[in-house]
Protein backbone atom coordinates (compact mmCIF):
# COMPACT_ATOMS: atom_id res chain seq x y z
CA UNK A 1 0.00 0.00 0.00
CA UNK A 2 1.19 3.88 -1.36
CA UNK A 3 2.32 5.61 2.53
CA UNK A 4 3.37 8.43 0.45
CA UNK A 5 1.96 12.15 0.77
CA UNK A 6 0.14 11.60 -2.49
CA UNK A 7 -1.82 8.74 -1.04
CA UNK A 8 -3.52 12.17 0.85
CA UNK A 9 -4.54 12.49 -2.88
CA UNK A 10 -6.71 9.52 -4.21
CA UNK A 11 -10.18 9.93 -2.69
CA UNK A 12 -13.29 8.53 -3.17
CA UNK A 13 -16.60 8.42 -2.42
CA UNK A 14 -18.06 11.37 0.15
CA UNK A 15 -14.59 12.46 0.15
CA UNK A 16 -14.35 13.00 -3.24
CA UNK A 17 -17.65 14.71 -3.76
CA UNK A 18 -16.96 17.52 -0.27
CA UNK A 19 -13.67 17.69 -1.52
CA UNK A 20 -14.68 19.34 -4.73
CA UNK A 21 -17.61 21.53 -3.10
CA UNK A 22 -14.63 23.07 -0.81
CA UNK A 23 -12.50 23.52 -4.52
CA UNK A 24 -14.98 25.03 -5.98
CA UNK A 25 -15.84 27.51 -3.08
CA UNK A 26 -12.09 28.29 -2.56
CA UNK A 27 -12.34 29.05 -6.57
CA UNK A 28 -15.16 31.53 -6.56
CA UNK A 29 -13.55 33.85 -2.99
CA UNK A 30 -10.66 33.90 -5.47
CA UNK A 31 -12.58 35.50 -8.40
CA UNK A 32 -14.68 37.24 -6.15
CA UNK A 33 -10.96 38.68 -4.61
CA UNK A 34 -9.37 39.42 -7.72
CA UNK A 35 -11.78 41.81 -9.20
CA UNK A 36 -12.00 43.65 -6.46
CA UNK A 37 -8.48 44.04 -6.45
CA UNK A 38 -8.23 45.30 -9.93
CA UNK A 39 -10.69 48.26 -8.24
CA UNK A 40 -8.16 48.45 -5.39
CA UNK A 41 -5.18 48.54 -7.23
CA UNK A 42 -6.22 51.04 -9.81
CA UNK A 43 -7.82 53.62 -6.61
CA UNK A 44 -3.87 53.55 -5.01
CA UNK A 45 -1.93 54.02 -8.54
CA UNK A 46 -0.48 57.35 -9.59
CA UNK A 47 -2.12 59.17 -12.48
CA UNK A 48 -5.14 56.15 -12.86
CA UNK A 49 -6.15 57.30 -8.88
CA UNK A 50 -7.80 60.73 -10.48
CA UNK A 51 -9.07 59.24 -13.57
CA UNK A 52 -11.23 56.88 -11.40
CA UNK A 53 -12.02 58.29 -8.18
CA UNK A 54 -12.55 55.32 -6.54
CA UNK A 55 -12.09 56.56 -2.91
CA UNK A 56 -14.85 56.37 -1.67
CA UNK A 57 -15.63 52.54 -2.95
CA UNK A 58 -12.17 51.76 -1.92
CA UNK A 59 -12.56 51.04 2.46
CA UNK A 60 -15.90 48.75 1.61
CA UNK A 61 -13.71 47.11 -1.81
CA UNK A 62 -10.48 46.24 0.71
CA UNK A 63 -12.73 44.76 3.46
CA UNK A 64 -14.42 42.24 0.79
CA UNK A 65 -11.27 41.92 -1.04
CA UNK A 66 -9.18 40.90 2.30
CA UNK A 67 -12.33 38.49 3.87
CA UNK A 68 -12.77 36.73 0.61
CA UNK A 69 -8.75 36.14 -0.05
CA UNK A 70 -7.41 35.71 3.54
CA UNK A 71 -10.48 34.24 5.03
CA UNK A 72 -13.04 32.52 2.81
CA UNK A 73 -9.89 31.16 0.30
CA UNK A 74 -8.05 30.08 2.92
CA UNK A 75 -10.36 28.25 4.92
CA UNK A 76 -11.98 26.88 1.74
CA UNK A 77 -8.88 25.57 1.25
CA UNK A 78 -8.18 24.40 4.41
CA UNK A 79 -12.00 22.62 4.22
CA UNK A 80 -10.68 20.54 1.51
CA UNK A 81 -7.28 19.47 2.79
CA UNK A 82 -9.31 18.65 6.08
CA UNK A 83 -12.37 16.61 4.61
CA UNK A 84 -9.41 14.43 2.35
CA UNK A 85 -8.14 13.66 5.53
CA UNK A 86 -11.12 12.57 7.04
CA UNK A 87 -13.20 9.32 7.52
CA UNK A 88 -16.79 9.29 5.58
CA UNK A 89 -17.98 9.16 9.35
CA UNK A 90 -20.29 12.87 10.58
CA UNK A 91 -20.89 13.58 6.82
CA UNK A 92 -23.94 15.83 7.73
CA UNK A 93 -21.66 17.69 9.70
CA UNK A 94 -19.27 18.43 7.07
CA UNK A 95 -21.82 19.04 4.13
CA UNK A 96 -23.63 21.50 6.72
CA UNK A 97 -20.36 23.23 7.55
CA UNK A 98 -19.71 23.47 3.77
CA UNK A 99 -23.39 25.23 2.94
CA UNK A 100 -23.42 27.55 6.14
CA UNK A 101 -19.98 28.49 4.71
CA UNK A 102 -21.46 29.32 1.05
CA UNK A 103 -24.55 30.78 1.85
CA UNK A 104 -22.21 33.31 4.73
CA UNK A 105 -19.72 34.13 1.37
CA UNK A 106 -22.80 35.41 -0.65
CA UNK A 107 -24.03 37.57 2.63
CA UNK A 108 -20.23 39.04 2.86
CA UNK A 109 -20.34 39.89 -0.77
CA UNK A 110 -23.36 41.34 -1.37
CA UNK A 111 -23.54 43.30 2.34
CA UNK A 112 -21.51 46.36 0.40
CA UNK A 113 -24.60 47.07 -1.80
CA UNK A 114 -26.56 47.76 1.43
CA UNK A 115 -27.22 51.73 2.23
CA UNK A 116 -25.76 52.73 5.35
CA UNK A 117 -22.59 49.80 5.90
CA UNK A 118 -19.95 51.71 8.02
CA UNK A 119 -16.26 49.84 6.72
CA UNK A 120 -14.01 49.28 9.54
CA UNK A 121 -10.10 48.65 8.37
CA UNK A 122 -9.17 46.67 11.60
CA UNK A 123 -6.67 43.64 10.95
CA UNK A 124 -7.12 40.35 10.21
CA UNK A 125 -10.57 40.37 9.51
CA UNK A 126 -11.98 43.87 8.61
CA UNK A 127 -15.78 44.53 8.95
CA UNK A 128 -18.93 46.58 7.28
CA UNK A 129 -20.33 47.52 10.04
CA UNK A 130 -23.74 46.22 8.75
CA UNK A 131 -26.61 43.24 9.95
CA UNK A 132 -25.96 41.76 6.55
CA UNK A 133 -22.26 41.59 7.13
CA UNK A 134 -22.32 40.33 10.25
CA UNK A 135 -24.42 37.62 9.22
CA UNK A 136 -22.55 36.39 6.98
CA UNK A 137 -19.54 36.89 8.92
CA UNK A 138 -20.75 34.73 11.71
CA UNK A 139 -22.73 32.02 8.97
CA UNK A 140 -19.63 31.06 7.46
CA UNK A 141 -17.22 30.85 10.61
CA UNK A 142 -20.03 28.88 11.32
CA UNK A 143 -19.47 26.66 8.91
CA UNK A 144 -15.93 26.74 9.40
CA UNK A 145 -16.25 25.73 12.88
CA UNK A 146 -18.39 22.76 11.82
CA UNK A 147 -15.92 21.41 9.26
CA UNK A 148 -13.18 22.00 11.78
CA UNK A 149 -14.61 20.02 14.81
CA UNK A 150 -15.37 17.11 12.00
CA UNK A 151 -12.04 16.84 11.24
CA UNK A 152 -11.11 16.88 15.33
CA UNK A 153 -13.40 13.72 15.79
CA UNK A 154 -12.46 12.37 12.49
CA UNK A 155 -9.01 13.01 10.85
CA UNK A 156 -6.78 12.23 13.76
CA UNK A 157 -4.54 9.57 12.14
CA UNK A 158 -3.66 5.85 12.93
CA UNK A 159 -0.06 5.59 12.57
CA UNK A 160 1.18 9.50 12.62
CA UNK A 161 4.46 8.22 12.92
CA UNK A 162 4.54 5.01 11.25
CA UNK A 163 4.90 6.79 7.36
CA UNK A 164 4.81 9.83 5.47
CA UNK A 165 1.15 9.65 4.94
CA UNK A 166 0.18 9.64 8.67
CA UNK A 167 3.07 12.60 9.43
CA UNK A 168 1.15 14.67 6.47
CA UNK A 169 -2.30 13.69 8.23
CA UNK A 170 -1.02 15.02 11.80
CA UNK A 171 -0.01 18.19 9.97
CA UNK A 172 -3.49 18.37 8.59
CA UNK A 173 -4.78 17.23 11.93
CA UNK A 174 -3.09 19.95 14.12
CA UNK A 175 -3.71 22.81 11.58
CA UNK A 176 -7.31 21.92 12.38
CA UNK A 177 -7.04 21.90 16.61
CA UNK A 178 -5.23 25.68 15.51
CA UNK A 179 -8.63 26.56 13.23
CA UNK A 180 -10.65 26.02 16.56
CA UNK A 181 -8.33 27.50 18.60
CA UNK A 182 -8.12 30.66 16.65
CA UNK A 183 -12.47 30.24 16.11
CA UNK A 184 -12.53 30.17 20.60
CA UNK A 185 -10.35 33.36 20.77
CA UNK A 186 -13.03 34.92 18.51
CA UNK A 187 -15.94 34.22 20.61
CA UNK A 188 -13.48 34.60 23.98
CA UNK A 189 -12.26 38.04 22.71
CA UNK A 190 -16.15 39.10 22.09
CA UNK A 191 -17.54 38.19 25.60
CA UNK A 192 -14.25 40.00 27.31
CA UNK A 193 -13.90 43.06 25.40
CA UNK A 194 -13.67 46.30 27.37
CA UNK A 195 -17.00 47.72 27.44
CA UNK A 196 -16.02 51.30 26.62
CA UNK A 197 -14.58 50.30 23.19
CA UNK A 198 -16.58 50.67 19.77
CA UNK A 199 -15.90 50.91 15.99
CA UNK A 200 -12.53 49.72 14.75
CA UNK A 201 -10.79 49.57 18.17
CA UNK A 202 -13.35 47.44 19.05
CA UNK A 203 -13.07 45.12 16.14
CA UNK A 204 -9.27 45.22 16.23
CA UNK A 205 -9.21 43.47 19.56
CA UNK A 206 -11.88 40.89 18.78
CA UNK A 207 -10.09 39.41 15.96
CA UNK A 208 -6.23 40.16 17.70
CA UNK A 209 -6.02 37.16 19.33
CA UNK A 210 -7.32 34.79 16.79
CA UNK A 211 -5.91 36.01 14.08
CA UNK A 212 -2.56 35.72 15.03
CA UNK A 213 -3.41 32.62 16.22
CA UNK A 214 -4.70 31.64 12.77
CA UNK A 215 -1.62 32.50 11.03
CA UNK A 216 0.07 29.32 12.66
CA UNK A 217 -3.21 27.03 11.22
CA UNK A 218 -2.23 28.71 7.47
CA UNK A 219 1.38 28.28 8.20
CA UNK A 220 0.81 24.61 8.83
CA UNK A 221 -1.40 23.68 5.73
CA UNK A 222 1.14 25.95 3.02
CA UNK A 223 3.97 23.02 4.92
CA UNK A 224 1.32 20.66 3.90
CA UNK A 225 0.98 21.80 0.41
CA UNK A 226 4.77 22.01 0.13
CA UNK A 227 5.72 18.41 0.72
CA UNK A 228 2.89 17.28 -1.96
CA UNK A 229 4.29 19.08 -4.08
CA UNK A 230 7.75 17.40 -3.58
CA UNK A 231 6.08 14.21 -3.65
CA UNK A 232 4.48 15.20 -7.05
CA UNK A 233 7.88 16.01 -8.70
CA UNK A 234 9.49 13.10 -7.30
CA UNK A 235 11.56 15.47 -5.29
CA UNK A 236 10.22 13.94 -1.53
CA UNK A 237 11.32 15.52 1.17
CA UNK A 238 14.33 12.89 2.47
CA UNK A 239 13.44 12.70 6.16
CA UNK A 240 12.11 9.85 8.33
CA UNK A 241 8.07 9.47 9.13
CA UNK A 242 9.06 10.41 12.73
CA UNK A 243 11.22 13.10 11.93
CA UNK A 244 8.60 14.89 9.54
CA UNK A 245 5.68 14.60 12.55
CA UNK A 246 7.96 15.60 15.39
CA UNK A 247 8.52 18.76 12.56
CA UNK A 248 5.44 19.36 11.94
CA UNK A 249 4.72 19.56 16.18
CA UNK A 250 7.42 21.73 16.65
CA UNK A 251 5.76 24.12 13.90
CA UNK A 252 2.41 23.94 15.82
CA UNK A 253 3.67 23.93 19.76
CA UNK A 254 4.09 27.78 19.98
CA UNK A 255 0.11 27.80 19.87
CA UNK A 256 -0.36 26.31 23.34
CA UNK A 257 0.59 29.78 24.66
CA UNK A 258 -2.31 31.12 23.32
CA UNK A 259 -5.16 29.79 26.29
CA UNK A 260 -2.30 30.98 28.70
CA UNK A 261 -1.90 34.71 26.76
CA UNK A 262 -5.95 34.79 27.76
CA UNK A 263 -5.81 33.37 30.79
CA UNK A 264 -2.94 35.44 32.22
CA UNK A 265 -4.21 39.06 30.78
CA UNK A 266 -7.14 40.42 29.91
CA UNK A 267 -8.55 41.02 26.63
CA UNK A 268 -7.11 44.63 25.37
CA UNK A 269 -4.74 44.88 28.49
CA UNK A 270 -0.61 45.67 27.21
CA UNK A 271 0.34 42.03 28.25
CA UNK A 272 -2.88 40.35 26.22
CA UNK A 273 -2.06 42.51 22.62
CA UNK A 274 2.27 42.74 23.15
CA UNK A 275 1.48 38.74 23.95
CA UNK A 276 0.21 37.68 20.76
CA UNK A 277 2.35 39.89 18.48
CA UNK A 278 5.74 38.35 20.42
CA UNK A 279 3.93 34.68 20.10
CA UNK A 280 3.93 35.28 15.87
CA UNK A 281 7.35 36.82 16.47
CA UNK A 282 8.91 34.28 18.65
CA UNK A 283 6.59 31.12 17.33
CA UNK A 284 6.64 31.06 14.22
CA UNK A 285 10.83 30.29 13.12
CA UNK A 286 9.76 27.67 14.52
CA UNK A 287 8.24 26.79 11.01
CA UNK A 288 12.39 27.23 9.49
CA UNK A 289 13.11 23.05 10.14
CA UNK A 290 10.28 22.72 7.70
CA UNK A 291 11.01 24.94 5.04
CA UNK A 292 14.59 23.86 5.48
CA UNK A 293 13.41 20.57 4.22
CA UNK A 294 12.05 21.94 1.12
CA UNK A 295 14.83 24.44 0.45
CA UNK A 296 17.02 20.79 0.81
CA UNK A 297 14.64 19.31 -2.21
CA UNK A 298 15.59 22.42 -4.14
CA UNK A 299 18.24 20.73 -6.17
CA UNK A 300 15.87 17.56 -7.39
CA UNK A 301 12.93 19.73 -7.89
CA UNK A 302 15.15 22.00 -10.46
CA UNK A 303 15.96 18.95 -12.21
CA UNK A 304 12.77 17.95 -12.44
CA UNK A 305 10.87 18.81 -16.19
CA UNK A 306 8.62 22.53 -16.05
CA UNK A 307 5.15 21.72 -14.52
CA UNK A 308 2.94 24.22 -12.74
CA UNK A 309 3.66 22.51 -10.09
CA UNK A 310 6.94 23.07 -10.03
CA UNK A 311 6.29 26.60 -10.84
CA UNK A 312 3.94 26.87 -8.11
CA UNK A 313 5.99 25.55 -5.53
CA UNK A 314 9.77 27.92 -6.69
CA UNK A 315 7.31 31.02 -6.33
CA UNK A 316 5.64 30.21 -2.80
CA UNK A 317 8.42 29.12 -1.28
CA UNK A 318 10.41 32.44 -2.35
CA UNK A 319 7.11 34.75 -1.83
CA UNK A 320 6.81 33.30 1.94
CA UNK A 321 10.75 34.41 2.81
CA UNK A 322 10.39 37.75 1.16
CA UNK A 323 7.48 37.93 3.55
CA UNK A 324 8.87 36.86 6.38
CA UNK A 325 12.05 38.53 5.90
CA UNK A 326 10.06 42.13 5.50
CA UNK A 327 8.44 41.39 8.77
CA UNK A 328 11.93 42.20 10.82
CA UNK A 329 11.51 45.55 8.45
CA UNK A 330 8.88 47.11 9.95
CA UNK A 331 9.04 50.23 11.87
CA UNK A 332 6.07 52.68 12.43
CA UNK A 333 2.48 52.49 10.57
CA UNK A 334 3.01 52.41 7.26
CA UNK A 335 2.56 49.97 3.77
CA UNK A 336 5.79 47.95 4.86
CA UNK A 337 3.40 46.24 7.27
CA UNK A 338 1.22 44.93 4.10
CA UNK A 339 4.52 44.43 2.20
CA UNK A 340 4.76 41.84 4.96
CA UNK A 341 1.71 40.20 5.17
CA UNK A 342 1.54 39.91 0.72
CA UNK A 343 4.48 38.62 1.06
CA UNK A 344 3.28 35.90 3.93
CA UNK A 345 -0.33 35.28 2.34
CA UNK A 346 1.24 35.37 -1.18
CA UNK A 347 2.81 32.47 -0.43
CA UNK A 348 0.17 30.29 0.78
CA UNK A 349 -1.75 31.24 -1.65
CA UNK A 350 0.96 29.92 -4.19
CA UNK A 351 1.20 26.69 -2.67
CA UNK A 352 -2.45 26.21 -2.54
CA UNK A 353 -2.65 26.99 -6.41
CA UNK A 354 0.08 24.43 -6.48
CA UNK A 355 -1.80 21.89 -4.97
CA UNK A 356 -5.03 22.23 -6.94
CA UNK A 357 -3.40 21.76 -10.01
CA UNK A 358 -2.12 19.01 -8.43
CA UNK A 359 -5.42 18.10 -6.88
CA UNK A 360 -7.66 18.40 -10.43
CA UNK A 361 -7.00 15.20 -12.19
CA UNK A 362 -7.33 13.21 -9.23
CA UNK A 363 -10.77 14.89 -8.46
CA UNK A 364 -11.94 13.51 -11.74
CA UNK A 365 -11.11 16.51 -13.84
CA UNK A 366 -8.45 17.06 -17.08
CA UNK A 367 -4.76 17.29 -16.11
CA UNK A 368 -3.44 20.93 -15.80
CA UNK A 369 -0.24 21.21 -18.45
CA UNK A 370 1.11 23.53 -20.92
CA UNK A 371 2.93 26.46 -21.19
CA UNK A 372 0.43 29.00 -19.62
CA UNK A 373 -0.13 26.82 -16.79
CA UNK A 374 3.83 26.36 -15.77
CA UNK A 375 4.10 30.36 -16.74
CA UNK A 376 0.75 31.23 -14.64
CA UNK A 377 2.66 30.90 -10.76
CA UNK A 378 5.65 32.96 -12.10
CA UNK A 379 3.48 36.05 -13.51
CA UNK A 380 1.00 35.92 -10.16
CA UNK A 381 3.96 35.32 -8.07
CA UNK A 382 6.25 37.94 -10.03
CA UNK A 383 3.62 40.56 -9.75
CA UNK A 384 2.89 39.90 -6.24
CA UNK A 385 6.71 40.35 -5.69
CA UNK A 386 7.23 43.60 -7.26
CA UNK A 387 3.76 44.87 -5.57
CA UNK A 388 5.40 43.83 -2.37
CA UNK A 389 8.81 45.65 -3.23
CA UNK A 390 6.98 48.61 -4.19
CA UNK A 391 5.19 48.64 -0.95
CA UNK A 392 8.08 48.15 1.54
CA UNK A 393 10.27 51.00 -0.68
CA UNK A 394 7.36 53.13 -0.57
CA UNK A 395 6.76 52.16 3.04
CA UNK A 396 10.32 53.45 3.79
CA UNK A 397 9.67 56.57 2.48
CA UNK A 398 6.74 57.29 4.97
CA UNK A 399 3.67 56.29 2.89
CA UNK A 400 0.68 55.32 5.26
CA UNK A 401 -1.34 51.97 4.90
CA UNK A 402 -4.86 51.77 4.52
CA UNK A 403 -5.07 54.78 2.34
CA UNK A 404 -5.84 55.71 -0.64
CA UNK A 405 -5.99 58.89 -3.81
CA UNK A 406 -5.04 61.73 -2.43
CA UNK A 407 -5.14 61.05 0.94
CA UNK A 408 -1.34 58.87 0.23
CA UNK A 409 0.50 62.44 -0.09
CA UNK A 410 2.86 61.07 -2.69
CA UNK A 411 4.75 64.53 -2.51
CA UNK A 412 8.19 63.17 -3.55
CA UNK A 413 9.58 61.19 -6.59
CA UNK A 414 10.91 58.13 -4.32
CA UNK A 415 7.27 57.64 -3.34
CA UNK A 416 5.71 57.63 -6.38
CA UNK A 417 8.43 55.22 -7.85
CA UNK A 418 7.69 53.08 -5.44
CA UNK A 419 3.49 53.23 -5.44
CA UNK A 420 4.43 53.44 -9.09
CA UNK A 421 5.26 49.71 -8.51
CA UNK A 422 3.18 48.76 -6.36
CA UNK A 423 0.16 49.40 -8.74
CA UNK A 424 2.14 47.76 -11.87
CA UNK A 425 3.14 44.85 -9.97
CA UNK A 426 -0.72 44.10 -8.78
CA UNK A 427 -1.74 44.45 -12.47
CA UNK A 428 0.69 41.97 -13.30
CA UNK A 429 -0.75 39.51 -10.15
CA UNK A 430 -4.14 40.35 -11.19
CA UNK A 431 -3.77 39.05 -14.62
CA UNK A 432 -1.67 35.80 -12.95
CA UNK A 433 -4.64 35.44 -10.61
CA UNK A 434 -7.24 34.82 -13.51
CA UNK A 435 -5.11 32.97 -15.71
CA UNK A 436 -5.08 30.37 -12.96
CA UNK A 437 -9.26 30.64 -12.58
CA UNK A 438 -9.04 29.93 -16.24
CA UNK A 439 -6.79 27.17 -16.47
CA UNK A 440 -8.44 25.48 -13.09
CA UNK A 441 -12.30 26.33 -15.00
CA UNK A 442 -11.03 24.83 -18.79
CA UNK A 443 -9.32 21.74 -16.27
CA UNK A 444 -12.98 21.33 -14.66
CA UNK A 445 -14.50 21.56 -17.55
CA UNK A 446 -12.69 17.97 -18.79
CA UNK A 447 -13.09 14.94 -17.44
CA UNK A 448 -9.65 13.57 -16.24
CA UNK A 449 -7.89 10.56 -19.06
């Protein structure tokens, strides 16, 4: 019997058919994403900025944009790596999880159209201040949470040491304990907040605490993504079945200090918000064994013929350093702190566009191949980089973050330059973002040989 990581990859049966629901969910929070990023992109870039005055659109655009490609793609994603995993055991549970999650997308999408949403720009998951909003805010974690305590009761594996399968699966499986984790300092954050706060200083300290948390469950399932990947190119990762587990709890342990962070401080007290920033600070080169492994493979997977997944896998991996590297950069308020995160969720998002080209023929669909495919990761990943380089050089120069038109004060050349870009290297991503929608639709659209 296959113990490899691509025995993660033959399913059948109900995990077949909630595997694809999740795909196709993840798909549409990407397209959903990527045009309102054009709008974004196009409100922030010199010259275009007064030809469409887009300011105005621009606070509601970013908080769709950022829930539907950090939250709803992510998780998506992270619903179909978890029900693969899984038994065919609590399958209401998981189809449930999956519609609450849908039907809480189209409420988050649509709430902008609604008179009188107030946009909040807090972190990790900005709000409309709206009922609509908040509905489906709350439907689809939700649904998240449903999927997630599914996989807790049904994806813990056998023999997590005994192969490279069951180390993958324990990856999977404690990427999942993070999900609820993260979902609990949600709901804790809610019921503890100070009473006096409101508005976005309200919001920012609901979702501190989880979302840093959540970084770690992301983290984990981009690791997961990786090592497919290797498998896929015949480029494994050379490392025992015990080794790659005891890796893969190393990456994860940092996140038992988040109960204690809550328990020992209060919500929105110094200790509670310096806590969490120091536990993504301190926690997580705790991920470097694991990449190390992958930088290792470097020299088979270069020798390996052009593939998208290939492609996919060179672009995350150097995305995700840039990222993290930019993080030690930042100093003050300004766009180096996005230059960061792009950088961070860039890569994930790579390695989870990776893995479904991976993932398509063995959900029944055509194989993804050609030149467009094995070009797509470089131009979305090549954009993304000089978007990020323009954002950390502008950032440098004193250029503010969650702004946009006129309100950026791009007084000197330097800035400019470097929003300059910014804006040309999101074009470039945008148009590597829907090449990938279209190769993963035409691949859907085929069944697999």
């Amino acid at each position: 019997m296959d113990h490899s990581p691509s025995a993660l990859l033959r399913p059948a049966g109900s995990r077949l058919h909630l595997g694809r629901a999740w795909l196709w969910l993840a798909l549409a929070a990407l397209i959903g994403a990527g045009i309102l990023a054009l709008l974004l992109v196009l409100s922030r870039t010199p010259g275009i900025q007064d030809v469409f005055p887009l300011k105005d659109f621009f606070r509601a655009a970013l908080i769709v944009h950022v829930d539907l490609s950090v939250l709803v793609w992510f998780m998506a994603f992270g619903g179909l790596l978890w029900s693969l995993s899984s038994t065919d055991r609590c399958l209401v549970l998981g189809w449930a999880g999956f519609w609450f999650a849908v039907g809480g997308t189209v409420l988050i999408v649509i709430s902008p159209f609604f008179p009188d949403s107030h946009p909040l720009l807090n972190n990790y998951i900005p709000v409309l201040q709206h009922p609509v909003f908040f509905a489906g805010l709350w439907l689809a974690c939700g649904g998240f949470v449903l999927t997630l305590v599914r996989t807790l009761f049904t994806a813990f594996p056998p023999k997590p040491f005994g192969n490279a399968e069951g180390a993958l699966r324990l990856g999977i499986f404690l990427s999942a304990a993070i999900g609820i984790l993260a979902m609990s300092g949600f709901v804790t954050s809610w019921l503890h907040h100070p009473e006096f706060l409101e508005g976005q200083a309200l919001f920012e300290l609901v979702f501190w605490g989880g979302g840093h948390t959540l970084q770690f469950q992301h983290a984990l399932l981009m690791a997961v993504a990786w090592l497919i990947l290797l498998d896929a190119l015949d480029a494994p990762a050379r490392v025992s079945p015990w080794m790659l587990a005891s890796l893969f709890i190393l990456a994860a342990a940092p996140v038992a200090a988040m109960p204690v962070l809550y328990a020992l401080y209060p919500v929105g007290s110094p200790g509670h918000v310096a806590g969490f920033a120091r536990l993504m600070e301190a926690g997580h080169p705790l991920m470097l064994p694991l990449i190390a492994l992958v930088i290792l493979a470097l020299p088979r997977v270069l020798r390996s013929p052009a593939s998208p997944a290939r492609s996919a896998l060179l672009a995350s991996l150097l995305l995700f350093l840039v990222g993290g590297v930019l993080a030690y950069m930042i100093r003050g308020v300004n766009v180096v702190i996005p230059a960061h995160y792009h950088g961070s969720i860039v890569g994930v998002t790579l390695a989870f566009m990776g893995l479904a080209y991976v993932l398509l023929p063995r959900f029944g669909y055509g194989t993804v191949k050609g030149k467009m495919a094995c070009w797509q990761p470089y131009i979305y990943g090549g954009g993304q980089l000089l978007h990020v380089l323009g954002l950390a050089w502008s950032g440098g120069y004193g250029v503010q973050r969650k702004v946009a038109g006129a309100d950026q004060m791009l007084t000197t050349l330097p800035q400019k330059i470097g929003m300059g870009m910014m804006g040309l290297g999101g074009l470039i991503a945008i148009i590597g973002g829907i090449l990938f929608v279209v190769i993963c639709l035409r691949a859907m659209s085929r069944k697999s040989a």
